[in-house]
Protein backbone atom coordinates (compact mmCIF):
# COMPACT_ATOMS: atom_id res chain seq x y z
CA UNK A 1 0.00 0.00 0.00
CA UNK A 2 2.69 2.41 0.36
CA UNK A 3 3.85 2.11 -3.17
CA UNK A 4 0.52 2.73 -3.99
CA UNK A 5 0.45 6.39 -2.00
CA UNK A 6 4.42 7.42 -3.17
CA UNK A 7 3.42 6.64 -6.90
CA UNK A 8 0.17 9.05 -6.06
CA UNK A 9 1.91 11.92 -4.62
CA UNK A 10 4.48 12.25 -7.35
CA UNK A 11 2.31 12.50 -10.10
CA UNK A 12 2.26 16.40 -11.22
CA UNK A 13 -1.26 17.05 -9.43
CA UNK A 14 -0.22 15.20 -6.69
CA UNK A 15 2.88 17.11 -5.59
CA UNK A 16 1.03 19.87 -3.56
CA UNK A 17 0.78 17.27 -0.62
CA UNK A 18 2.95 15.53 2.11
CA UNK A 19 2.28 12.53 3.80
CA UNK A 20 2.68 13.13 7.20
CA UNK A 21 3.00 10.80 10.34
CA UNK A 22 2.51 11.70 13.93
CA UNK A 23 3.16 9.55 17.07
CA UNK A 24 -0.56 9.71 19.42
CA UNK A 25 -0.44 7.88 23.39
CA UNK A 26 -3.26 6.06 23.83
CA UNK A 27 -5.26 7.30 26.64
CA UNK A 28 -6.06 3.83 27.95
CA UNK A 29 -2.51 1.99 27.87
CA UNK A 30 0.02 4.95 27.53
CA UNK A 31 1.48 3.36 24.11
CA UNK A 32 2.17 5.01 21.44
CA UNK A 33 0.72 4.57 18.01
CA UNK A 34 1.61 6.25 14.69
CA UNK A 35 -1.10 7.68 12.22
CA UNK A 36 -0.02 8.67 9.01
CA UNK A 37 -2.32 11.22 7.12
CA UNK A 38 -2.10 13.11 3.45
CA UNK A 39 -2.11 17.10 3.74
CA UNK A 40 -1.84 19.84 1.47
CA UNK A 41 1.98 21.43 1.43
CA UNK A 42 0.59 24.82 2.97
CA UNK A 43 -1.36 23.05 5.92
CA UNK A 44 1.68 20.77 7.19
CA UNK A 45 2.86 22.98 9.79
CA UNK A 46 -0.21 23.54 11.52
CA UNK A 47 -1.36 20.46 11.07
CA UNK A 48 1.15 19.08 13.13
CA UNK A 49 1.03 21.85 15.64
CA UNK A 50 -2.34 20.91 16.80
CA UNK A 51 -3.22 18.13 19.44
């Protein structure tokens, strides 16, 4: 699957976006777990400077 979303982002409409992963604790067991979402460029910043 991650072929898949590298072959999407570098086609010429899709290089306006990142793929971006953050690292989330779980409320319930205190481990951590990645989740990996597909921004716009402009929004990656404040994307990752919200909780």
């Amino acid at each position: 699957m991650a072929k898949k979303v590298v072959a999407t982002l570098r086609t010429s409409s899709g290089k306006n976006f990142a793929k971006v992963i953050r690292m989330v604790r779980s409320e319930k067991t205190g481990a951590y777990a990645f989740k990996e979402n597909i921004v716009p460029s402009d929004s990656v910043k404040e994307f990752l400077a919200k909780k």
